[in-house]
Protein backbone atom coordinates (compact mmCIF):
# COMPACT_ATOMS: atom_id res chain seq x y z
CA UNK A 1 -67.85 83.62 -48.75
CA UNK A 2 -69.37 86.25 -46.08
CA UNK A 3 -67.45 88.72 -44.96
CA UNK A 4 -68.06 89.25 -41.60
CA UNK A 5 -70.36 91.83 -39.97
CA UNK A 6 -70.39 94.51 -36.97
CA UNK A 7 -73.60 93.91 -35.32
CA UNK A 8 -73.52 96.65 -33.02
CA UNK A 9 -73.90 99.66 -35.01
CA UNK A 10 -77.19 100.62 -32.93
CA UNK A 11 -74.77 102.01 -30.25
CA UNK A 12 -73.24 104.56 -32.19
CA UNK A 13 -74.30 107.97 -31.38
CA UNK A 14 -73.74 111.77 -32.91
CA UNK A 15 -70.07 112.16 -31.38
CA UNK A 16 -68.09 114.97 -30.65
CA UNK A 17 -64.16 114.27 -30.42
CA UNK A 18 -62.83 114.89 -26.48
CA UNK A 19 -59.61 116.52 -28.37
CA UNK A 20 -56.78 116.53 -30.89
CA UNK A 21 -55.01 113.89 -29.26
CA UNK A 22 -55.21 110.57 -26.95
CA UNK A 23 -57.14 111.95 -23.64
CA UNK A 24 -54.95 110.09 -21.34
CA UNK A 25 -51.67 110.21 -23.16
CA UNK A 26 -51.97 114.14 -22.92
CA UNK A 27 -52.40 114.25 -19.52
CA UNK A 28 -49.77 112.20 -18.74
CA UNK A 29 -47.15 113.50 -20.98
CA UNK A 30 -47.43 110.27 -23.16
CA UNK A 31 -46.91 109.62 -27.17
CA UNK A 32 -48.83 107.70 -29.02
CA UNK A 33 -48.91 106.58 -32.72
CA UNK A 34 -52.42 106.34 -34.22
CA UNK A 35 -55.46 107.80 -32.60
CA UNK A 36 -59.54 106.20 -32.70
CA UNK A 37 -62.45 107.67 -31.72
CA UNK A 38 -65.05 105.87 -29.63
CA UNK A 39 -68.17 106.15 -31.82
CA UNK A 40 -70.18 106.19 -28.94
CA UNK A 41 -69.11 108.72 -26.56
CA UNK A 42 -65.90 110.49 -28.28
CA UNK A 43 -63.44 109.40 -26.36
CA UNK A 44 -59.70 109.91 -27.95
CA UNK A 45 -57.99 107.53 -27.23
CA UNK A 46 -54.62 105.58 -28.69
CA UNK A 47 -54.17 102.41 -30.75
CA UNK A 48 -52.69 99.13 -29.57
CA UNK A 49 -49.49 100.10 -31.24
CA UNK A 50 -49.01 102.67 -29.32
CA UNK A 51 -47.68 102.21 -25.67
CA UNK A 52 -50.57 102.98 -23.46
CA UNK A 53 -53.06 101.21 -25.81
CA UNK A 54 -55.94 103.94 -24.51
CA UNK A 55 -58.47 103.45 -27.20
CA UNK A 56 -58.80 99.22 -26.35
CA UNK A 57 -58.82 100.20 -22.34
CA UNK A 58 -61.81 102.60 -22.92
CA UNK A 59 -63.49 99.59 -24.45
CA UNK A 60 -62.61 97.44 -21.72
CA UNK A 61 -63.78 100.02 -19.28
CA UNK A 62 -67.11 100.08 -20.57
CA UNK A 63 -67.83 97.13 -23.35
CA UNK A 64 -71.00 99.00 -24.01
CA UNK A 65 -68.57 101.01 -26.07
CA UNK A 66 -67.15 98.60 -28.59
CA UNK A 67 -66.88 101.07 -31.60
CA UNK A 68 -64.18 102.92 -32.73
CA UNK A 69 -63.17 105.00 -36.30
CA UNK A 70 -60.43 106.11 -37.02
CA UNK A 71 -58.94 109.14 -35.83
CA UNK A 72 -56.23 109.45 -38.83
CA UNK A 73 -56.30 111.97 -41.39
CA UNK A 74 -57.20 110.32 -44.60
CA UNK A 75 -58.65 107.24 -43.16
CA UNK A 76 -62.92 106.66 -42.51
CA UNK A 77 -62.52 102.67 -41.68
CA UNK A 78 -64.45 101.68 -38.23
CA UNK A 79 -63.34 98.83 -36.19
CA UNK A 80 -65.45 96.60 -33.66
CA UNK A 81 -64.27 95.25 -30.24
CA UNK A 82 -66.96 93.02 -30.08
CA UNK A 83 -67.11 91.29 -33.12
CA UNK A 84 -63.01 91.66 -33.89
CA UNK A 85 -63.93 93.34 -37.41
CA UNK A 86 -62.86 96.05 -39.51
CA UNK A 87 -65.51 97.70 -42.17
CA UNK A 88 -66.86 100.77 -43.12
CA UNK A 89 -69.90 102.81 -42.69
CA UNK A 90 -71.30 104.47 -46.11
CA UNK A 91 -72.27 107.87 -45.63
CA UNK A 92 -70.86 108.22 -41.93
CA UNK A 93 -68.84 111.07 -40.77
CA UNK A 94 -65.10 111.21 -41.04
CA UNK A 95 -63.25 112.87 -37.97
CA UNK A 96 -59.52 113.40 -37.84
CA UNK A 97 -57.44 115.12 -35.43
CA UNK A 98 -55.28 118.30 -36.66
């Protein structure tokens, strides 16, 4: 069986996170549960479990930005908009808010 493949790993650039925390949600006053980073850009934003969903509406904004890592302490796994997949990236940078 194939496991199933991100195929747009050419549009990942040499981010720097926007902040600690979910751009939007901190501007607003919002929570949010689980951060990702937009491996494109560097955009903060929050997961779809949290209520404002930030991370998904950057994408959606701007599809040319379909990657995201995680922003979680601990965690290094990469997910893909466009293709709907999780993986990882050997050798990538790991970010994490403090």
């Amino acid at each position: 069986m194939t496991e199933p493949v991100c195929t747009h790993l050419d549009l990942t650039q040499d981010v720097q996170p926007s902040g600690n925390g979910c751009v939007e949600c901190l501007a607003t006053g919002d929570r949010w549960v689980h951060l990702r980073l937009c491996m494109t850009c560097g955009h903060v934003g929050c997961c779809d479990s949290s209520p404002n969903r930030h991370a998904t509406a950057h994408f959606h904004a701007d599809n040319s930005h379909p990657l995201v890592q995680s922003y979680e302490p601990g965690e290094d796994w990469w997910w893909c908009y466009r293709d709907n997949v999780a993986f990882s990236v050997a050798h990538a940078p790991s970010f994490s808010h403090t």
